[in-house]
N, C-alpha and C. Protein backbone atom coordinates (compact mmCIF):
# COMPACT_ATOMS: atom_id res chain seq x y z
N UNK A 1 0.85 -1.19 0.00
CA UNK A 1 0.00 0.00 0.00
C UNK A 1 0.89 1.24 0.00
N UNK A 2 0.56 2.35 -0.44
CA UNK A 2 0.69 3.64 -0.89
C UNK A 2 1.05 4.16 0.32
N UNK A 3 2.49 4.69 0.99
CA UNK A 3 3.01 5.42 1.82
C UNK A 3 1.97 6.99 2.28
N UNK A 4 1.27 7.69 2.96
CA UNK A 4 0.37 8.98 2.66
C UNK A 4 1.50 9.61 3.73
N UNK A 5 0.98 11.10 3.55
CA UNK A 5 1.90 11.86 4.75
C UNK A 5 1.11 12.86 5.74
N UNK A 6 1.67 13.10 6.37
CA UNK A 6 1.23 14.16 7.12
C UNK A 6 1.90 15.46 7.37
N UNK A 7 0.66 16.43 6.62
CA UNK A 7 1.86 17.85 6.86
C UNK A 7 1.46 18.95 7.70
N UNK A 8 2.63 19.48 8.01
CA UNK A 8 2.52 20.90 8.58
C UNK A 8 1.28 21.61 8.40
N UNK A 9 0.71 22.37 9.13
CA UNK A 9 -0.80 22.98 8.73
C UNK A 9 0.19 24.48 9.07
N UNK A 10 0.79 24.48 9.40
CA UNK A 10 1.43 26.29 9.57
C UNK A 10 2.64 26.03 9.72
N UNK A 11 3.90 27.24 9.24
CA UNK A 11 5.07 27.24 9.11
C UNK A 11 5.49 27.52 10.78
N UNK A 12 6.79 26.95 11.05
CA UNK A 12 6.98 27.49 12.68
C UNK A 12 8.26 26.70 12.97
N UNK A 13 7.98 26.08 14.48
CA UNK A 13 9.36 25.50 14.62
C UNK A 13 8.50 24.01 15.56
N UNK A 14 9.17 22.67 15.32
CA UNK A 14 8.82 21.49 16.09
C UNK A 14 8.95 21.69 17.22
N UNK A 15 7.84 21.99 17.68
CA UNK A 15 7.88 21.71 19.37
C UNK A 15 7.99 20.23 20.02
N UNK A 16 6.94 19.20 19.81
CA UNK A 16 6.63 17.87 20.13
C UNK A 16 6.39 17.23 18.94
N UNK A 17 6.73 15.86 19.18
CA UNK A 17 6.34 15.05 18.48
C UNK A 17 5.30 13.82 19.03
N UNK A 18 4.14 14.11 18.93
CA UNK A 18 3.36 13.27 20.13
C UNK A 18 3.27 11.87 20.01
N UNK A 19 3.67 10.86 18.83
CA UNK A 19 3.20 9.71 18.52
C UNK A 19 4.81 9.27 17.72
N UNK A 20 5.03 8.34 17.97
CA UNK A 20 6.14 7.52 17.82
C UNK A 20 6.23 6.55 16.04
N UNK A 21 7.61 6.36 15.97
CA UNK A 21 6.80 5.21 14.70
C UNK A 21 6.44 4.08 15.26
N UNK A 22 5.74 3.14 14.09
CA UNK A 22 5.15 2.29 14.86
C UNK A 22 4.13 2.04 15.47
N UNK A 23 3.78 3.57 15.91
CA UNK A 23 2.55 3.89 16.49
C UNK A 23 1.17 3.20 15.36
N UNK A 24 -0.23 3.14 15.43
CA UNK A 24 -1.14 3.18 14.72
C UNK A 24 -1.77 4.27 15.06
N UNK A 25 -2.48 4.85 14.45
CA UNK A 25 -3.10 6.32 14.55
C UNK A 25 -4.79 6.05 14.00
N UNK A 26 -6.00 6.74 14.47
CA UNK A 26 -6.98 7.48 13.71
C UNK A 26 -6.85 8.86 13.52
N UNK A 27 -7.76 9.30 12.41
CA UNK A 27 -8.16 10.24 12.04
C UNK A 27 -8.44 11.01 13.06
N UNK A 28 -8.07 12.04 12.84
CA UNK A 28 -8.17 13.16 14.00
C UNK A 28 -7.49 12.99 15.16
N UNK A 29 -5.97 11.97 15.31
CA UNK A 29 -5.08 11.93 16.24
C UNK A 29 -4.31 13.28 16.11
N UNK A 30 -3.77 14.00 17.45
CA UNK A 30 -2.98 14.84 17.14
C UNK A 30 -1.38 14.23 17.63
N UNK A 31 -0.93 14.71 16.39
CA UNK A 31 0.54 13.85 16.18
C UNK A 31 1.74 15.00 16.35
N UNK A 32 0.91 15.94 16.33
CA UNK A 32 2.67 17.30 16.68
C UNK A 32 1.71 18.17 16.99
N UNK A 33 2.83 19.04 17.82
CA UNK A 33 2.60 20.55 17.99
C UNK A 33 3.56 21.50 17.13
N UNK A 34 3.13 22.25 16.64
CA UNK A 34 3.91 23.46 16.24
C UNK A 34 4.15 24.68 16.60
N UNK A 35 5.18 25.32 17.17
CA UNK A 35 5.11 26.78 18.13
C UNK A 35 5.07 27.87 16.53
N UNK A 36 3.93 28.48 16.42
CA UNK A 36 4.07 29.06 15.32
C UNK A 36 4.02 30.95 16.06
N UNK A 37 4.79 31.67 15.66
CA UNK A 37 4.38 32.65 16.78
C UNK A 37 4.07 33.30 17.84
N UNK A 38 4.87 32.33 18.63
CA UNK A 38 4.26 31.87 20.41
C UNK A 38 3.03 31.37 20.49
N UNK A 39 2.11 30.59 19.68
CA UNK A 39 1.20 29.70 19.65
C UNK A 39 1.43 28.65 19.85
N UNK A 40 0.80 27.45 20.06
CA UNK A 40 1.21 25.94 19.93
C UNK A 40 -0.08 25.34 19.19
N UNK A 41 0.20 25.43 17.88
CA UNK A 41 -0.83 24.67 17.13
C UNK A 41 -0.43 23.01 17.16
N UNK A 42 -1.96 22.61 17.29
CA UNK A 42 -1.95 21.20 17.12
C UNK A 42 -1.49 20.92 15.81
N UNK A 43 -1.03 19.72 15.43
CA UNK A 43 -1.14 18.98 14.43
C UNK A 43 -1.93 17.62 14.01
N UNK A 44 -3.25 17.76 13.10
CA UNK A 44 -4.11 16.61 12.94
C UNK A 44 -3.92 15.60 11.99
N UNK A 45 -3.81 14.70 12.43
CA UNK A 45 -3.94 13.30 11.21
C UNK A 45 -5.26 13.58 10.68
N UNK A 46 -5.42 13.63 9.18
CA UNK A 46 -6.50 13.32 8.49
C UNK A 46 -6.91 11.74 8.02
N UNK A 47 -5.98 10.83 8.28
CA UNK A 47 -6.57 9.67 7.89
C UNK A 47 -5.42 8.77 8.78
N UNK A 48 -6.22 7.22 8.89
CA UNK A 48 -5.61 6.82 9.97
C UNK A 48 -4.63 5.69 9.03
N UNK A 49 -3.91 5.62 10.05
CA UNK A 49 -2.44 3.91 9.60
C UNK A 49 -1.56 4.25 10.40
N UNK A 50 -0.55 3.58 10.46
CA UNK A 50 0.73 2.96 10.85
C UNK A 50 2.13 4.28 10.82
N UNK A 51 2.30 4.80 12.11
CA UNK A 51 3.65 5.76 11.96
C UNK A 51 4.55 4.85 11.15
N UNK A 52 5.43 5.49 9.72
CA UNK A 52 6.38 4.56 9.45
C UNK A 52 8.07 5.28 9.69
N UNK A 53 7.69 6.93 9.61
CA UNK A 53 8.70 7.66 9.37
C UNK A 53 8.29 8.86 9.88
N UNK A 54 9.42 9.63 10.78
CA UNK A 54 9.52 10.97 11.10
C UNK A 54 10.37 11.39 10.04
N UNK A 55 9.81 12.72 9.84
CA UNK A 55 11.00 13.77 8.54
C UNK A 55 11.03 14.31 9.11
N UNK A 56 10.83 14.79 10.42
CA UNK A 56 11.39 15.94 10.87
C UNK A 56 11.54 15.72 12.31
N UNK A 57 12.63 16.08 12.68
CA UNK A 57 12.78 15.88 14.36
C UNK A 57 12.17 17.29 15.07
N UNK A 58 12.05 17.40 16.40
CA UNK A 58 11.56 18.52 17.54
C UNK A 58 12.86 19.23 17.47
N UNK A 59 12.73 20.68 17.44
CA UNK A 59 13.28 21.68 17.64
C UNK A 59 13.63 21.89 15.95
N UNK A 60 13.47 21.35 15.24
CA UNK A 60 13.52 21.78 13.49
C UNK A 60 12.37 22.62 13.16
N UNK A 61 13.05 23.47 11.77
CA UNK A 61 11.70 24.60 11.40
C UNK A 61 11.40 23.96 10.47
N UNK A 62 9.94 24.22 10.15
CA UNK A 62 8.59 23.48 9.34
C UNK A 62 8.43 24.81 8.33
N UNK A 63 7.91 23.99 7.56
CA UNK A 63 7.25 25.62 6.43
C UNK A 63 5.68 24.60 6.42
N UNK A 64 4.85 25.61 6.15
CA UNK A 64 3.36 25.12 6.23
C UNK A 64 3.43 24.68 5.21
N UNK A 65 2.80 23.20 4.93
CA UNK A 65 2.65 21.97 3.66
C UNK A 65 3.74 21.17 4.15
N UNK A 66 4.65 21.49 4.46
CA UNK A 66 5.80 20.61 4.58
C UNK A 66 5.09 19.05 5.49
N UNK A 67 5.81 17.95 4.64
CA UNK A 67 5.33 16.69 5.22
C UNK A 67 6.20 16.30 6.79
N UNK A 68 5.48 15.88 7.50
CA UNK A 68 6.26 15.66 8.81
C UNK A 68 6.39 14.07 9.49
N UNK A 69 5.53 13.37 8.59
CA UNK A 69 5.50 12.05 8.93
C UNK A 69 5.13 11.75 7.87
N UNK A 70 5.33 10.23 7.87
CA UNK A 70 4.71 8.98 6.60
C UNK A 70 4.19 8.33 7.16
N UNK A 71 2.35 7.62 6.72
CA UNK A 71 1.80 6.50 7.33
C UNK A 71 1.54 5.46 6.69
N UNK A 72 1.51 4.36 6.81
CA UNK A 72 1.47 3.35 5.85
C UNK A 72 0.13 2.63 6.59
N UNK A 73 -0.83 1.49 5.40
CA UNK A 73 -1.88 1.05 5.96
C UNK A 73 -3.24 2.04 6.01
């Protein structure tokens, strides 16, 4: 099956990474935070599967779209 990703919803810097690989996820898990502006936006899974890959570690800067995980399943 087809690798999907999960991206950034706003540009900023990795605060957390809430879910591990390996993990299994649903829809509407929140899987990061992002400090965008002294905010801490959530980050939502839109569809559920299998953490396979972090692209980005905590304390790295994000640009909004940017993919931050891969889910497989």
């Amino acid at each position: 099956m087809m690798a999907r990703t999960v991206d950034a919803t706003v540009g900023g810097q990795m605060l957390k990474c809430l879910v591990a690989v390996g993990d299994t996820i649903t829809a509407d898990t929140e899987v990061a935070i992002i400090d965008s502006m002294k905010m801490h936006i959530p980050v939502i899974a839109e569809q559920a599967g299998k953490v396979s890959k972090w692209m980005v570690a905590e304390g790295a800067a994000v640009k909004e779209g940017q993919a931050l995980l891969t889910l497989e399943g």
